[in-house]
PDB file of N, CA and C in Angstrom:
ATOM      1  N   UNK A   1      10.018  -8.126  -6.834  1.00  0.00           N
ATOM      2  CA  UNK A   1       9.535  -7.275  -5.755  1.00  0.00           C
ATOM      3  C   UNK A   1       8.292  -7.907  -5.144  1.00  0.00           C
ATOM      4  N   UNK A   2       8.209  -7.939  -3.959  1.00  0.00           N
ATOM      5  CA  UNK A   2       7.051  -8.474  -3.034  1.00  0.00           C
ATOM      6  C   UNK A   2       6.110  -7.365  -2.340  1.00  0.00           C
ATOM      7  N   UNK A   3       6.680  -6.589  -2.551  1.00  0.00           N
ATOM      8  CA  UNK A   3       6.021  -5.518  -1.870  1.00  0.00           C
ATOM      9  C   UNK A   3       6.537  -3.774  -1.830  1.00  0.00           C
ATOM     10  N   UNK A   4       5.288  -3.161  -2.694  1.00  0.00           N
ATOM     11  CA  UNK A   4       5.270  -1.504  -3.204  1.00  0.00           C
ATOM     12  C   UNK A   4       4.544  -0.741  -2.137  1.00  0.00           C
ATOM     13  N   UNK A   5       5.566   0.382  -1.651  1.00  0.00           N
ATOM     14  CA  UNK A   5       4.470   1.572  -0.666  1.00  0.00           C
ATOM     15  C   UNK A   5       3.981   2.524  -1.906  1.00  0.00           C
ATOM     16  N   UNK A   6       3.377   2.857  -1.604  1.00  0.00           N
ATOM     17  CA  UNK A   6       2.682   4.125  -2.672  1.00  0.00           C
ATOM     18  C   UNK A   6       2.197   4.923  -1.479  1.00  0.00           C
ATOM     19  N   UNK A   7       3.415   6.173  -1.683  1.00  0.00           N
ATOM     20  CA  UNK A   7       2.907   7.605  -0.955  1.00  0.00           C
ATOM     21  C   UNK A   7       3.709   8.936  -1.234  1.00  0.00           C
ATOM     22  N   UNK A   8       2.928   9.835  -1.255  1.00  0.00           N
ATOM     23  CA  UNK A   8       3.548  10.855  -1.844  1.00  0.00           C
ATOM     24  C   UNK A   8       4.425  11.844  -1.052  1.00  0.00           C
ATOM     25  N   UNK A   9       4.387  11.125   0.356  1.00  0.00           N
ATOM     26  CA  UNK A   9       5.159  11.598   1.135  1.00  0.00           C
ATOM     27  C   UNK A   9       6.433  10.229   1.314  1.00  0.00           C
ATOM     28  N   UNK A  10       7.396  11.265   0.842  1.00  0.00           N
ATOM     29  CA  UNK A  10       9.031  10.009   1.154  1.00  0.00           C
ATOM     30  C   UNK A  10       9.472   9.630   2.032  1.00  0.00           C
ATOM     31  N   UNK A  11       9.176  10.272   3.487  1.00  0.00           N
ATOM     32  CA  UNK A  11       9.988  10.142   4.415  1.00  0.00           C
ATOM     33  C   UNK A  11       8.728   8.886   5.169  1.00  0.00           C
ATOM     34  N   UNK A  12       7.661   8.836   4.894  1.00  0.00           N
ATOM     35  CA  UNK A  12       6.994   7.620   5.071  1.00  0.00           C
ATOM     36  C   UNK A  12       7.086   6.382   4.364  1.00  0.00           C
ATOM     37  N   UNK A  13       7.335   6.595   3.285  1.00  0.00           N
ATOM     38  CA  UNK A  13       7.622   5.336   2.022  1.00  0.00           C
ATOM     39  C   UNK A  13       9.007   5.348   2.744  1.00  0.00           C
ATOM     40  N   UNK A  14       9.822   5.476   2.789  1.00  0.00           N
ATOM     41  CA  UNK A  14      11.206   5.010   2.783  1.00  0.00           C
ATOM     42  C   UNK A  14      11.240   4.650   5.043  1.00  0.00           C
ATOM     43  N   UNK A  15      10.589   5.227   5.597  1.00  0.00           N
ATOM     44  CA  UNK A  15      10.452   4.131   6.722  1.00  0.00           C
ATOM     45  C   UNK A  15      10.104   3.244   6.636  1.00  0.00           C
ATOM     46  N   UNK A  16       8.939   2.669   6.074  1.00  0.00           N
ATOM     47  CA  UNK A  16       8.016   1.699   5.671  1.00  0.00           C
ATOM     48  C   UNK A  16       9.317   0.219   5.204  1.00  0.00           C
ATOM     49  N   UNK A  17      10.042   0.911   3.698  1.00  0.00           N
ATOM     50  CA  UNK A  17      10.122   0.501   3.304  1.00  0.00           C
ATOM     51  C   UNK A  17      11.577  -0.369   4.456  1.00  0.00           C
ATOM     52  N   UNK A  18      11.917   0.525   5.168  1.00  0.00           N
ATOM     53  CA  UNK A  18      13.441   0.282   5.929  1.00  0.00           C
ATOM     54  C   UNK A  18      13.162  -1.247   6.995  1.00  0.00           C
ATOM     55  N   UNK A  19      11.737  -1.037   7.303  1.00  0.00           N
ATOM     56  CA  UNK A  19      11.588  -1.478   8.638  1.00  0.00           C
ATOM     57  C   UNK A  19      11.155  -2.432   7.367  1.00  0.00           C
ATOM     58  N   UNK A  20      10.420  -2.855   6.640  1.00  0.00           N
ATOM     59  CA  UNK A  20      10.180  -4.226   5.746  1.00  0.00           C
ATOM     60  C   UNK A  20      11.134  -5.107   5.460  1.00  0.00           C
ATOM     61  N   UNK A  21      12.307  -3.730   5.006  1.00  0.00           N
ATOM     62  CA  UNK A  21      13.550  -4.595   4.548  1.00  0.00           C
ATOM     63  C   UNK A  21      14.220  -4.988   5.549  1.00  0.00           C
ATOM     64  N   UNK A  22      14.198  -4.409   6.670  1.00  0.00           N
ATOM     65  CA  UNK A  22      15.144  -5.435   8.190  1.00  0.00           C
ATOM     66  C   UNK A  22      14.370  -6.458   8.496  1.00  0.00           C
ATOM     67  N   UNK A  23      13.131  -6.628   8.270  1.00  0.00           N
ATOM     68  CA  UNK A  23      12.100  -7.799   8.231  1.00  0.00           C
ATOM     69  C   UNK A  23      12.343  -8.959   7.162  1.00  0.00           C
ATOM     70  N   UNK A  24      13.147  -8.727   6.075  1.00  0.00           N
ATOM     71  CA  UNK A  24      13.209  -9.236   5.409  1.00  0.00           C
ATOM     72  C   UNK A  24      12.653  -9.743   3.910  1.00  0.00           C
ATOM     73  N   UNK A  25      12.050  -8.702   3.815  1.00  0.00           N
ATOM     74  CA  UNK A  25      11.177  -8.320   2.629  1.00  0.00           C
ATOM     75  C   UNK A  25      12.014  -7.608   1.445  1.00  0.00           C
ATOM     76  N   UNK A  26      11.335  -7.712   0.104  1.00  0.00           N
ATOM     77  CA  UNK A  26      11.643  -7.174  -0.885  1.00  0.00           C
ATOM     78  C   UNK A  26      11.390  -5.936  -1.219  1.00  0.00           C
ATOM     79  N   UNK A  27      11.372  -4.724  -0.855  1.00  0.00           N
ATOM     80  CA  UNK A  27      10.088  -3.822  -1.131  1.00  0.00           C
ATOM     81  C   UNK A  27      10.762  -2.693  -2.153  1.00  0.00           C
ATOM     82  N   UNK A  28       9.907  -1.935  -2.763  1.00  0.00           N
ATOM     83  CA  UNK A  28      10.225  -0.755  -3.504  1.00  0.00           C
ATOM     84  C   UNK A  28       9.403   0.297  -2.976  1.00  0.00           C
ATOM     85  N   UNK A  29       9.544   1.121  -3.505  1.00  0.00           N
ATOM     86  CA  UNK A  29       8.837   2.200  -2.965  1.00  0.00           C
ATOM     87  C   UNK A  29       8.456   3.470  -4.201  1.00  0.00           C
ATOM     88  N   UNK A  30       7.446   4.337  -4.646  1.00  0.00           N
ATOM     89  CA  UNK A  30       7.047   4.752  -5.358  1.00  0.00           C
ATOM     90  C   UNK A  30       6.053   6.409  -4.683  1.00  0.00           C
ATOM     91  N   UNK A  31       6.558   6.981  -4.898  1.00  0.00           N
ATOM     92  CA  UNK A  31       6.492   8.677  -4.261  1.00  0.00           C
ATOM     93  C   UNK A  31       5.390   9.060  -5.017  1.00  0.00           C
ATOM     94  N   UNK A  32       5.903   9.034  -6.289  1.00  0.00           N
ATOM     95  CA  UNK A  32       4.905   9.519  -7.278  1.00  0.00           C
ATOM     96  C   UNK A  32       3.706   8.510  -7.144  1.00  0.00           C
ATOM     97  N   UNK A  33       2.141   8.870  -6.651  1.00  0.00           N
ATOM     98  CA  UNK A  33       1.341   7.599  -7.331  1.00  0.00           C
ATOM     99  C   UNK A  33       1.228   8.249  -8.512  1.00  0.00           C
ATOM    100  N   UNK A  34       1.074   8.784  -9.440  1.00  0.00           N
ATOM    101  CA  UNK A  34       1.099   8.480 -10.751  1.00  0.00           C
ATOM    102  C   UNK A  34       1.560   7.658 -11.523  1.00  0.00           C
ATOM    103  N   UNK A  35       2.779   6.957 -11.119  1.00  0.00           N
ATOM    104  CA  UNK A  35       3.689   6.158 -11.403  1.00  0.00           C
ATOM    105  C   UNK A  35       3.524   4.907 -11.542  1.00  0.00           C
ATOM    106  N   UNK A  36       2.426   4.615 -10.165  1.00  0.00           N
ATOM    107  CA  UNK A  36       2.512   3.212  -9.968  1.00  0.00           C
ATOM    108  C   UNK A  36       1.745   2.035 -10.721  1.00  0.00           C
ATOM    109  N   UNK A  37       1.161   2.289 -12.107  1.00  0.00           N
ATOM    110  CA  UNK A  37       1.095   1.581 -12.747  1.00  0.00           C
ATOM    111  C   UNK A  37       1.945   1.017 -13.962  1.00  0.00           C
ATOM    112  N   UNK A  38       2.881   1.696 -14.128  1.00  0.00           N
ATOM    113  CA  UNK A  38       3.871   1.431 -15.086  1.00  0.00           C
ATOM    114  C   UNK A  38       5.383   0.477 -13.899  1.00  0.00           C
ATOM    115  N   UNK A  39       5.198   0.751 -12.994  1.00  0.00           N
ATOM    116  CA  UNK A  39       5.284  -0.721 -11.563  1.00  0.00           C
ATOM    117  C   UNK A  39       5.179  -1.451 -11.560  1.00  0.00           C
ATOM    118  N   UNK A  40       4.084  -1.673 -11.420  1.00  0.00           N
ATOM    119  CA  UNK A  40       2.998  -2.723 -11.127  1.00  0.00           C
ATOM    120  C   UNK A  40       2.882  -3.774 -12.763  1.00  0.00           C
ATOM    121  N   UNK A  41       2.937  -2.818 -13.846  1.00  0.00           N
ATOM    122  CA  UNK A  41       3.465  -3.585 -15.277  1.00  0.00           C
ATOM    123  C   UNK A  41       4.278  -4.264 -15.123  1.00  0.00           C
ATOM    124  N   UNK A  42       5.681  -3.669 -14.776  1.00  0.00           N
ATOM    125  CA  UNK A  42       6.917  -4.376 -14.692  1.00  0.00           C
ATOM    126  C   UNK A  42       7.255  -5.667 -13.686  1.00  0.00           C
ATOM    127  N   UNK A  43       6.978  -5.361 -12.553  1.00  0.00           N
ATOM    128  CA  UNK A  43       7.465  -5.414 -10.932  1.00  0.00           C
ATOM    129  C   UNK A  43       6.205  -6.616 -10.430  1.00  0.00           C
ATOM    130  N   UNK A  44       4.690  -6.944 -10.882  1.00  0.00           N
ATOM    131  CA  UNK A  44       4.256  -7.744  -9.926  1.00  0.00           C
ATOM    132  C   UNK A  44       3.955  -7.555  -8.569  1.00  0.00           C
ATOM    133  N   UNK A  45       4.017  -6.649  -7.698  1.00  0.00           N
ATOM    134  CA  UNK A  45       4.140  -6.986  -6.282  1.00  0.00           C
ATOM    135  C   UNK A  45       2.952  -7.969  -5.711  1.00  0.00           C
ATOM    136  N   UNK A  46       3.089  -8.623  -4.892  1.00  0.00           N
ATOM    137  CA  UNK A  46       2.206  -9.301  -4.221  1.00  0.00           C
ATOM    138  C   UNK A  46       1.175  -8.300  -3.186  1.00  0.00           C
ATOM    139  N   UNK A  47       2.308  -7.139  -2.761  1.00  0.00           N
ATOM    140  CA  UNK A  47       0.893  -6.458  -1.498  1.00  0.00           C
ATOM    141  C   UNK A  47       1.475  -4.826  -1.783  1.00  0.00           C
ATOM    142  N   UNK A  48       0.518  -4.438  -2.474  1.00  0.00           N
ATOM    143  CA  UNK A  48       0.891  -2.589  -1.944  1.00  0.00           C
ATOM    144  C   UNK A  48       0.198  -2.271  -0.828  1.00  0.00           C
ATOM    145  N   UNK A  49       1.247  -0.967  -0.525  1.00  0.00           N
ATOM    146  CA  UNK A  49       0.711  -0.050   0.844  1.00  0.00           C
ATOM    147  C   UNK A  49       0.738   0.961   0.726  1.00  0.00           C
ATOM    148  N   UNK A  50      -0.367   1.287   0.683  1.00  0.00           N
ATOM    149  CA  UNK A  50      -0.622   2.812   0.175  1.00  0.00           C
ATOM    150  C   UNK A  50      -1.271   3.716   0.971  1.00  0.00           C
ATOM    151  N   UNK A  51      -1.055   5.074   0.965  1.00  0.00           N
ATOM    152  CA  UNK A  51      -1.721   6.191   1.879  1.00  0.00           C
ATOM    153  C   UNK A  51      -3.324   6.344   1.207  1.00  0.00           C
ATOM    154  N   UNK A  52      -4.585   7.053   2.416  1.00  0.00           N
ATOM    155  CA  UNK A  52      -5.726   6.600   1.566  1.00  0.00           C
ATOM    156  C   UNK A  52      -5.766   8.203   0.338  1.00  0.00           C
ATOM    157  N   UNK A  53      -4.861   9.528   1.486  1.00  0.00           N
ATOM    158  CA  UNK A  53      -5.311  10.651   0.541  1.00  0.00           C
ATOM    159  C   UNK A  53      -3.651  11.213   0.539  1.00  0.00           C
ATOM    160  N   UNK A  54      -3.669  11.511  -0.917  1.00  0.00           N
ATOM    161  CA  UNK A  54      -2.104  11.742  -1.776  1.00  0.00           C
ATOM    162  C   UNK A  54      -2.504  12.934  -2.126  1.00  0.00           C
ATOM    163  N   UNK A  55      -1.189  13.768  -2.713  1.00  0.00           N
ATOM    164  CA  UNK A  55      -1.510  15.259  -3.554  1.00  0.00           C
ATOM    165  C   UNK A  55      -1.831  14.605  -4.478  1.00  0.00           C
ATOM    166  N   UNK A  56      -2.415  15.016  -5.620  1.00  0.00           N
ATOM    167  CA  UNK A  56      -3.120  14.214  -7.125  1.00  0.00           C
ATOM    168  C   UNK A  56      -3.051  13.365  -7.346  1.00  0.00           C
ATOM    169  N   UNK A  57      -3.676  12.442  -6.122  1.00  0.00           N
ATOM    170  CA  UNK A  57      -4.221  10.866  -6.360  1.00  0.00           C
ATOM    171  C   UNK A  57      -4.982  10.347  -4.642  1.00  0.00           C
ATOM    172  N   UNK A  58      -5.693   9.623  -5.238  1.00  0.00           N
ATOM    173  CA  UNK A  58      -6.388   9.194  -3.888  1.00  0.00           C
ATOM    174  C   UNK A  58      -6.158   7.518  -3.925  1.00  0.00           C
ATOM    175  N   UNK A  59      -5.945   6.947  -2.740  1.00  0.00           N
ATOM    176  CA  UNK A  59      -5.841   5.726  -2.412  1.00  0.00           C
ATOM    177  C   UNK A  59      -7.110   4.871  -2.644  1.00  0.00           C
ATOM    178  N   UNK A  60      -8.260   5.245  -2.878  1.00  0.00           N
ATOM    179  CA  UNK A  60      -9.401   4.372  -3.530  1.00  0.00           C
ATOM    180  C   UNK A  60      -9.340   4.475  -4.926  1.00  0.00           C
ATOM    181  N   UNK A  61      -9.026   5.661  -5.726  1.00  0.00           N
ATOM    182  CA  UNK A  61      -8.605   5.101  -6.806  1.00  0.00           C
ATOM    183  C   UNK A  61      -7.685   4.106  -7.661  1.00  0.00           C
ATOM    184  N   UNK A  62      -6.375   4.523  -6.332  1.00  0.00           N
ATOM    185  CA  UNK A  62      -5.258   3.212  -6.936  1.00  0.00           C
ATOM    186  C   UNK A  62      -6.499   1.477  -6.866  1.00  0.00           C
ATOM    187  N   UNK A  63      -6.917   1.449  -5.460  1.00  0.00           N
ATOM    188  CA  UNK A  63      -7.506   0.304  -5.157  1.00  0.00           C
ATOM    189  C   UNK A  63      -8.263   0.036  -6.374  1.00  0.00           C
ATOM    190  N   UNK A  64      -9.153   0.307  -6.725  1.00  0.00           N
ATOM    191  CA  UNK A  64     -10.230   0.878  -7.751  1.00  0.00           C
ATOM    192  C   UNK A  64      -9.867  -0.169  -9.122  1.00  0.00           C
ATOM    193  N   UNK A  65      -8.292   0.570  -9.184  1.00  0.00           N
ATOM    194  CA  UNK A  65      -7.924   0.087 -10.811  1.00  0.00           C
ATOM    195  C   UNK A  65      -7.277  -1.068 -10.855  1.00  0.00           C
ATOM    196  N   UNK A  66      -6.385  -0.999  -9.146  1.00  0.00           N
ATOM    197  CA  UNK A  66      -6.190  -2.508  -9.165  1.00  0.00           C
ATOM    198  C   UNK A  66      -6.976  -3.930  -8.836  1.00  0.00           C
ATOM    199  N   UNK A  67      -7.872  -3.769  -8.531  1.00  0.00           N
ATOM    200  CA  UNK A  67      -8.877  -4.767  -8.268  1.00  0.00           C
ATOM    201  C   UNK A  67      -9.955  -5.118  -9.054  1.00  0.00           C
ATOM    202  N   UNK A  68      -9.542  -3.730 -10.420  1.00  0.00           N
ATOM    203  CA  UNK A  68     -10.940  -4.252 -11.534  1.00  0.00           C
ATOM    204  C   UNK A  68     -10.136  -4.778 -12.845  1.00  0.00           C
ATOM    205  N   UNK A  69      -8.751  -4.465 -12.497  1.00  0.00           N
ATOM    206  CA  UNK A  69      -8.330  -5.457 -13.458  1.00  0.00           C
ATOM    207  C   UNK A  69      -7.981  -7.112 -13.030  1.00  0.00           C
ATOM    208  N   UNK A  70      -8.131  -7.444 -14.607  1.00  0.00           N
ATOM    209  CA  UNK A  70      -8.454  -9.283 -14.322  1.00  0.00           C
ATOM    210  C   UNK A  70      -6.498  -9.190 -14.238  1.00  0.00           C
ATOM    211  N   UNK A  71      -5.571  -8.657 -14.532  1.00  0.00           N
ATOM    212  CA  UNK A  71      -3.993  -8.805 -14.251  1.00  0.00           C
ATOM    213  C   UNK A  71      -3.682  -8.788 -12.793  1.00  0.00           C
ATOM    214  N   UNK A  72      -4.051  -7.890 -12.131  1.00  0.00           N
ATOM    215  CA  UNK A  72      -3.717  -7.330 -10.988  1.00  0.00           C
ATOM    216  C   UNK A  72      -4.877  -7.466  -9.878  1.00  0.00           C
ATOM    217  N   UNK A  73      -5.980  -8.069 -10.015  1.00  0.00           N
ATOM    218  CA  UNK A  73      -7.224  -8.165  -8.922  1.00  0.00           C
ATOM    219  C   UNK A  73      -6.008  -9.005  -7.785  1.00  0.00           C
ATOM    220  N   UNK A  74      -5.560  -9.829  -8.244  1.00  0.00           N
ATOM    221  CA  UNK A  74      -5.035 -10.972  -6.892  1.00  0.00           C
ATOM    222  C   UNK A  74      -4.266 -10.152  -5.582  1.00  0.00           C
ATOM    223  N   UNK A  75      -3.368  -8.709  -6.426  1.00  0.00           N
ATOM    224  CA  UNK A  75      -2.591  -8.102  -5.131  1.00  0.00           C
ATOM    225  C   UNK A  75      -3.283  -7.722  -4.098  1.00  0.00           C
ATOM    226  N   UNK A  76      -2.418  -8.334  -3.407  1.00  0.00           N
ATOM    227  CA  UNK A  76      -3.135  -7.336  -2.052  1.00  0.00           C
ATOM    228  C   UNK A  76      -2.942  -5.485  -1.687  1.00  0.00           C
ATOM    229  N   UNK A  77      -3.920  -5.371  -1.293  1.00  0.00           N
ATOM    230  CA  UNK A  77      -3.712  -4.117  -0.651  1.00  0.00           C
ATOM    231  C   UNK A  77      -4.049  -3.349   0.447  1.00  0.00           C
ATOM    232  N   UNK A  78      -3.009  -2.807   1.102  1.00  0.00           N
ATOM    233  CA  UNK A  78      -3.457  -2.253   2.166  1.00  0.00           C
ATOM    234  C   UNK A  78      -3.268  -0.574   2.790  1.00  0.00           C
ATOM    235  N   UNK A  79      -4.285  -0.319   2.893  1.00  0.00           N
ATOM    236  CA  UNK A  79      -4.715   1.151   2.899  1.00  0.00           C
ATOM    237  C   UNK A  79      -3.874   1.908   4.098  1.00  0.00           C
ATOM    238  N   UNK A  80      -3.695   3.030   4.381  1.00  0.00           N
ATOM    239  CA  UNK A  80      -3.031   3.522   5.559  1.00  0.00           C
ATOM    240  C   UNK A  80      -3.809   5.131   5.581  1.00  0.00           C
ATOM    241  N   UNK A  81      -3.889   5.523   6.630  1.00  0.00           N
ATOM    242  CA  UNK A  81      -4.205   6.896   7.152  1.00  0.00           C
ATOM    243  C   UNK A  81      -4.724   7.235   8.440  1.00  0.00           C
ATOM    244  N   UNK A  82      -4.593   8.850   8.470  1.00  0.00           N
ATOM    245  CA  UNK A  82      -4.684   9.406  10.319  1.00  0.00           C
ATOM    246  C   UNK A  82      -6.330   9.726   9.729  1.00  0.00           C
ATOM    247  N   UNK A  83      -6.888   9.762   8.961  1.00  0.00           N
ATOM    248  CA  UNK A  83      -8.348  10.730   8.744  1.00  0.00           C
ATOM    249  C   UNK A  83      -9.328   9.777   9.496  1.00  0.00           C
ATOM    250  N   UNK A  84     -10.305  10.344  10.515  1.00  0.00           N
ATOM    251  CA  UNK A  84     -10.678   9.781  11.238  1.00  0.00           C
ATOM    252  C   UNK A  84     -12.328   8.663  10.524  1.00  0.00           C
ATOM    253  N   UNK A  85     -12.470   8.372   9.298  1.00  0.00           N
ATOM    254  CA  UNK A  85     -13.046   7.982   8.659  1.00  0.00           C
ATOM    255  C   UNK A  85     -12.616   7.204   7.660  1.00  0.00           C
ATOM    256  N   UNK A  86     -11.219   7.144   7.575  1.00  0.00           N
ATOM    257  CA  UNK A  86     -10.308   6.281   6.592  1.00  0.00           C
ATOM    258  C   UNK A  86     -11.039   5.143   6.454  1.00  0.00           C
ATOM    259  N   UNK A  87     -11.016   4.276   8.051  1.00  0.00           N
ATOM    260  CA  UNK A  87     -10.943   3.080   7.632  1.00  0.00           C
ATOM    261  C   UNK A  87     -12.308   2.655   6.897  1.00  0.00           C
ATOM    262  N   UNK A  88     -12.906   3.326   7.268  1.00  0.00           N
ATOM    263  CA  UNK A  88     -14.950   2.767   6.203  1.00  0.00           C
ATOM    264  C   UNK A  88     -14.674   3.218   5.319  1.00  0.00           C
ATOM    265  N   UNK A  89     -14.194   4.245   4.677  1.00  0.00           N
ATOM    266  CA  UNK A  89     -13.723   4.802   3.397  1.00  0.00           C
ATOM    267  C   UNK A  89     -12.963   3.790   2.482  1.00  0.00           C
ATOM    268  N   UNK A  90     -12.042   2.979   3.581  1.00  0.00           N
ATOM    269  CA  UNK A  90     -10.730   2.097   2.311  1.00  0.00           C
ATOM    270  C   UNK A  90     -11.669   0.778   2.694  1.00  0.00           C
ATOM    271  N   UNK A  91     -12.226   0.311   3.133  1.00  0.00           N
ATOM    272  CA  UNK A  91     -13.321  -1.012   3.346  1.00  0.00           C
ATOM    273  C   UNK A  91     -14.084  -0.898   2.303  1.00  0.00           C
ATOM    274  N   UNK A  92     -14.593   0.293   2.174  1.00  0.00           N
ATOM    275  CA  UNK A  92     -15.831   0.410   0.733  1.00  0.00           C
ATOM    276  C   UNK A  92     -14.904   0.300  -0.258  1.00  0.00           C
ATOM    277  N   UNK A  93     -13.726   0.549  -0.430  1.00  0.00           N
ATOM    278  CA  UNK A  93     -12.880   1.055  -1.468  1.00  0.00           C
ATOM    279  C   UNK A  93     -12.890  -0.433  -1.978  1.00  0.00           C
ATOM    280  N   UNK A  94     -12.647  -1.401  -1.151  1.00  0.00           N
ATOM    281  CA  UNK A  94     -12.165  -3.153  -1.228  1.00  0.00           C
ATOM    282  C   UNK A  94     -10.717  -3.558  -0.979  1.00  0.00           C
ATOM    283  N   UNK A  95     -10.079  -2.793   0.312  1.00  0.00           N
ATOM    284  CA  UNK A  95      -9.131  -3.077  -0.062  1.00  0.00           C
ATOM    285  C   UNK A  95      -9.289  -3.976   0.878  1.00  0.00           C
ATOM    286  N   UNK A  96      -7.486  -4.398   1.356  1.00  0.00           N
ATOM    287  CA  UNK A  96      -7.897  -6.023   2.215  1.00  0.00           C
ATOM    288  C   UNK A  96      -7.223  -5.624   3.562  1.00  0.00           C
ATOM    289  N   UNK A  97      -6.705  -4.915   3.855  1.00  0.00           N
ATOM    290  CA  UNK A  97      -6.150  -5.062   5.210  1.00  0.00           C
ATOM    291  C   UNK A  97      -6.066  -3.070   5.553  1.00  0.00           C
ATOM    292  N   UNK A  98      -6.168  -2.431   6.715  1.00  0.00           N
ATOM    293  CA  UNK A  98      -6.325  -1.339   6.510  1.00  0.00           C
ATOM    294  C   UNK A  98      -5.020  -0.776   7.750  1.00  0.00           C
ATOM    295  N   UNK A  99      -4.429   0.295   7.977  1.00  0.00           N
ATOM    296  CA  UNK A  99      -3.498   0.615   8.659  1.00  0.00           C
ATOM    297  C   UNK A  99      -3.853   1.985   9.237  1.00  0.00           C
ATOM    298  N   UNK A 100      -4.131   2.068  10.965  1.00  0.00           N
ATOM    299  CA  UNK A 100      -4.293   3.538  11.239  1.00  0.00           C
ATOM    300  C   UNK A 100      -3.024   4.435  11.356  1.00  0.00           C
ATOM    301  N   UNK A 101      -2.550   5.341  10.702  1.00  0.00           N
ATOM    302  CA  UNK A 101      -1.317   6.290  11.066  1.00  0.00           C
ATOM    303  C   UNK A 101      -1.860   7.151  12.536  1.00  0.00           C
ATOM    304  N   UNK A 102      -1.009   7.281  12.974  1.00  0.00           N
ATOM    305  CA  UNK A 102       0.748   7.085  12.958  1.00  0.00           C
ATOM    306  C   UNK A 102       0.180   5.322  13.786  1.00  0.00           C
ATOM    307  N   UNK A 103       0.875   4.825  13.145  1.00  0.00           N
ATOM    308  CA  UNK A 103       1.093   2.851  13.290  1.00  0.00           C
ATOM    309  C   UNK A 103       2.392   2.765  14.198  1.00  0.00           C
ATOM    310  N   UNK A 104       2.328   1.391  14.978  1.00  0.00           N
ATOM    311  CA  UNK A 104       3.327   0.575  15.643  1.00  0.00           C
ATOM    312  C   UNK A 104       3.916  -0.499  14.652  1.00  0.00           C
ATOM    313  N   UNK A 105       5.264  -0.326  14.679  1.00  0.00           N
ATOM    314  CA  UNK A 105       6.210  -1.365  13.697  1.00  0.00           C
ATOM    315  C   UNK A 105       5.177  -2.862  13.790  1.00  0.00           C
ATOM    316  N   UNK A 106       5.044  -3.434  15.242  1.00  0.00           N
ATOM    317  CA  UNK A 106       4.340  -4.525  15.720  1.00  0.00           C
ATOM    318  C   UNK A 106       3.107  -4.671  14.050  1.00  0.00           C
ATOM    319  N   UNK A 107       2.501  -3.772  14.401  1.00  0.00           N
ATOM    320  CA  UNK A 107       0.924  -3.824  13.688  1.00  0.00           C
ATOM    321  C   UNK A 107       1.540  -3.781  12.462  1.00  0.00           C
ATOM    322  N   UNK A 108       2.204  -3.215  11.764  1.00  0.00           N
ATOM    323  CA  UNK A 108       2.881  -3.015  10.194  1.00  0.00           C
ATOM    324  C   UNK A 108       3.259  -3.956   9.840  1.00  0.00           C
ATOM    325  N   UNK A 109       4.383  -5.063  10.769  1.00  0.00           N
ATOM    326  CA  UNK A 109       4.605  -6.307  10.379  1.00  0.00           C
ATOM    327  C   UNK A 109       3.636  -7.477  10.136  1.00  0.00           C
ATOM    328  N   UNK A 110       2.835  -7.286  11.560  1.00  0.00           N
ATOM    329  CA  UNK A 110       2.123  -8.443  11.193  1.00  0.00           C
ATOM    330  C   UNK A 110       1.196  -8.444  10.339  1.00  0.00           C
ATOM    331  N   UNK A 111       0.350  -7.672   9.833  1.00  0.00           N
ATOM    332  CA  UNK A 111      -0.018  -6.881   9.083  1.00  0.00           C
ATOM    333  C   UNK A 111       0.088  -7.586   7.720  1.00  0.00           C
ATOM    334  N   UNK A 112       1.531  -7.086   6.935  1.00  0.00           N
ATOM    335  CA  UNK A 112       2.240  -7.432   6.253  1.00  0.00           C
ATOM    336  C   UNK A 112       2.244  -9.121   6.055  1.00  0.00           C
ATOM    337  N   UNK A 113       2.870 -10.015   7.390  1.00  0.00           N
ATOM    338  CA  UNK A 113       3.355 -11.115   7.511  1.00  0.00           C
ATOM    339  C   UNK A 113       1.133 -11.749   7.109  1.00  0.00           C
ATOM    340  N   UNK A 114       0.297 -11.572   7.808  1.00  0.00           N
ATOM    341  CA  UNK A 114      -1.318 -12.383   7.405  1.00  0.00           C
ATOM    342  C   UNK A 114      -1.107 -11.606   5.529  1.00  0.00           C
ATOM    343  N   UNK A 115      -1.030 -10.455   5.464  1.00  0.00           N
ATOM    344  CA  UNK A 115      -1.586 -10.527   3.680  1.00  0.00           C
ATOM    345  C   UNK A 115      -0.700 -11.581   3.135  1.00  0.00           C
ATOM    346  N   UNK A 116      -0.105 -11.489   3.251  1.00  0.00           N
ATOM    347  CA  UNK A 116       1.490 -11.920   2.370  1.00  0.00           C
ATOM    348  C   UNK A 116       0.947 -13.884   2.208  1.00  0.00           C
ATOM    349  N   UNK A 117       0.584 -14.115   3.705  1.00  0.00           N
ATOM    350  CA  UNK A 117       0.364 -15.908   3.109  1.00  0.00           C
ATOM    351  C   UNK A 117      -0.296 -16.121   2.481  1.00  0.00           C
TER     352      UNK A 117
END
């Protein structure tokens, strides 16, 4: 897998994931963030995309745990949300690339295509 959405809304993870995969990408997708470290064990991804605020989980925490471990610091990640303060919020967080909702396919790909090299 090359690439995990993490959001607790499905009908966003599974667009995400549709328009990646006609792009040509590997992606999975993960509803539950609770989940997504027993993933990320298995699976490797190179770039998650994650929402910044989930029902019982927040997107600076995923960032948080993946970037302070010495296994998982290298993935990339990139933050997504409509809250009009997201993006200084997921910048402090450390993540690496940030996404305003509601997004253009355009911006999602390329997006995608700079983390990924």
């Amino acid at each position: 897998m090359e690439i995990l959405v993490v959001d607790d809304n499905k009908d966003i993870c599974q667009l995400i994931e549709n328009i990646l995969l006609s792009e040509g990408y590997d992606v999975e997708s993960c509803f539950n963030p609770l989940q997504f470290s027993s993933i990320i064990k298995d699976h490797k991804p190179k770039l998650i995309i994650t929402d910044l605020l989930m029902s019982g989980y927040d997107g600076r925490t995923l960032t948080k745990e993946i970037k302070g471990n010495a296994e998982t610091e290298s993935i990339k990640i990139m933050m997504m949300s409509a809250h009009p303060d997201a993006k200084k919020l997921s910048e402090k967080a450390g993540v690496d690339d940030f996404l305003t909702k509601p997004f253009e396919i355009d911006d999602l790909v390329s997006k995608v295509e700079f983390l990924l090299k």
